[in-house]
Protein backbone atom coordinates (compact mmCIF):
# COMPACT_ATOMS: atom_id res chain seq x y z
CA UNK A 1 22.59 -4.15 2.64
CA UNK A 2 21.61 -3.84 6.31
CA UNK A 3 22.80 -4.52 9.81
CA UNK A 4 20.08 -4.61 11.08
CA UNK A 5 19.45 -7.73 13.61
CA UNK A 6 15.96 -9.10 11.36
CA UNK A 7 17.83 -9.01 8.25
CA UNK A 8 18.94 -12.87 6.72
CA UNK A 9 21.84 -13.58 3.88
CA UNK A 10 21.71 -16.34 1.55
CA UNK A 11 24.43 -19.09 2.37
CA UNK A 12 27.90 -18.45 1.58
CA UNK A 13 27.00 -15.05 0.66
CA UNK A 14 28.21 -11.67 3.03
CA UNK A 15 25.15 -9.69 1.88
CA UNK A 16 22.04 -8.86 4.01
CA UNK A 17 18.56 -8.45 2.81
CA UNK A 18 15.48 -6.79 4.44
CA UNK A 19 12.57 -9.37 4.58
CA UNK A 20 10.69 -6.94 2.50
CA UNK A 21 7.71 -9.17 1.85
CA UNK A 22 7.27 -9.42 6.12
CA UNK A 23 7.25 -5.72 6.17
CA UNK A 24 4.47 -5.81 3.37
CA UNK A 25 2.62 -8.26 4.77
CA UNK A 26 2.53 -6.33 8.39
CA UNK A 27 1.95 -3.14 6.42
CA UNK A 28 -0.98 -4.27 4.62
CA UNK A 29 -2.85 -6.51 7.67
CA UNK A 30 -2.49 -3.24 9.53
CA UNK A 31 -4.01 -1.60 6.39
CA UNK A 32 -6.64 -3.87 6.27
CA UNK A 33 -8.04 -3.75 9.60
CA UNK A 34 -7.79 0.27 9.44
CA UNK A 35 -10.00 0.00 6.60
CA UNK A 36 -12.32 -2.59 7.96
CA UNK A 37 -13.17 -0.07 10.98
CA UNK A 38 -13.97 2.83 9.24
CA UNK A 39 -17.75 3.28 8.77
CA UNK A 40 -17.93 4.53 5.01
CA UNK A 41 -19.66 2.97 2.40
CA UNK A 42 -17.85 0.40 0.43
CA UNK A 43 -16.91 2.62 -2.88
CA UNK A 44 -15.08 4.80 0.02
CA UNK A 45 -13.35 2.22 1.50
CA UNK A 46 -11.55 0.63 -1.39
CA UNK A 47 -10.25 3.99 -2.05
CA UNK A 48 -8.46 3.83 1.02
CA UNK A 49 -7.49 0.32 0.44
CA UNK A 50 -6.22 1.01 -2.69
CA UNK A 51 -3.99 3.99 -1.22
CA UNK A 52 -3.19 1.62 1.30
CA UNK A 53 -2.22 -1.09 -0.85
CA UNK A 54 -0.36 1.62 -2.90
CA UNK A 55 1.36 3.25 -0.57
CA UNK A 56 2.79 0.49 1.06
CA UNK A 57 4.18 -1.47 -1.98
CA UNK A 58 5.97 1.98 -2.38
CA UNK A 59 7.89 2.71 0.39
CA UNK A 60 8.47 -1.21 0.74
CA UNK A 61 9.64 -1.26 -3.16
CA UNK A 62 13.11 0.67 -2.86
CA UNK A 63 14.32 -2.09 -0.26
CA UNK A 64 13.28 -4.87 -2.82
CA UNK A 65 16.59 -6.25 -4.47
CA UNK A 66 15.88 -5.24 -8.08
CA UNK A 67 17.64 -4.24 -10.94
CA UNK A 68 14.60 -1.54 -12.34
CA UNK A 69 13.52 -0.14 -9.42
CA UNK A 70 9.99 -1.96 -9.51
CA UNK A 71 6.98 0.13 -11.21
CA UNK A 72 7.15 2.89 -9.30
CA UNK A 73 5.09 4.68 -11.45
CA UNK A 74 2.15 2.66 -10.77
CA UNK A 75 2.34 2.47 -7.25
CA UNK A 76 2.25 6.32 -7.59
CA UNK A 77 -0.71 6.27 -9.58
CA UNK A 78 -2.73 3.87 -7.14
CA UNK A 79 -1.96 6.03 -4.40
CA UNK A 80 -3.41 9.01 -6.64
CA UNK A 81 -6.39 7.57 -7.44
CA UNK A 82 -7.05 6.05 -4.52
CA UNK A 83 -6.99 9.42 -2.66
CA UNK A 84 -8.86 11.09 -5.52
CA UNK A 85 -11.45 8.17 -5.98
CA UNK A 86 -13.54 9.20 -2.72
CA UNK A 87 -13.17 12.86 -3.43
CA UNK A 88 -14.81 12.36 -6.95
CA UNK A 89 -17.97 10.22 -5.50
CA UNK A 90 -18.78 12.46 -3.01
CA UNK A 91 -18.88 15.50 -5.75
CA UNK A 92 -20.80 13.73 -7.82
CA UNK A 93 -23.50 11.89 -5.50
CA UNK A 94 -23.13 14.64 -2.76
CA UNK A 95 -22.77 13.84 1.14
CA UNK A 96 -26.56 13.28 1.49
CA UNK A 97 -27.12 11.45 -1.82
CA UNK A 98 -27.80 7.61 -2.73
CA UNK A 99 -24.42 6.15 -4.09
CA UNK A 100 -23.72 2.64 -5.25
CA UNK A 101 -22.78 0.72 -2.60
């Protein structure tokens, strides 16, 4: 429930909802062209997308009418890997080495 001025209600009904998915989609197209500027190579960049994608699915999920909660967990875990992903690469190929691009 909000009171917020964005927020909608279904007809006939007194409770307001967060358009969740507009957030999201904001979120992410912001997400998106933050990693389209950066200059990495491409294995580096969908680490960041993938912590990006992550990270805003959530903070976006506990205003998502749900009876579960949404999987959480797995949001958590992209956001872990995603961070991690980079960090691996560049210990394994080095900051001077040839990785796959």
């Amino acid at each position: 429930m909000s009171d917020l001025p964005w927020v909608w209600a279904l007809p006939g009904s007194q409770a307001t909802r967060h358009p969740v998915e507009i957030y999201a989609a904001i979120a992410l197209a912001l997400g998106a062209w933050f990693v389209s500027r950066l200059g990495w190579r491409r294995w580096a960049r969908a680490g960041v997308a993938l912590t990006v994608i992550s990270a805003v699915r959530l903070l976006t999920e506990p205003l998502r009418p749900s009876i579960t909660g949404g999987p959480v967990a797995w949001y958590i875990a992209g956001v872990v890997i995603g961070l991690t992903a980079p960090l691996v690469a560049r210990a394994l190929w080095g900051p001077g080495a040839r990785a796959p691009t």
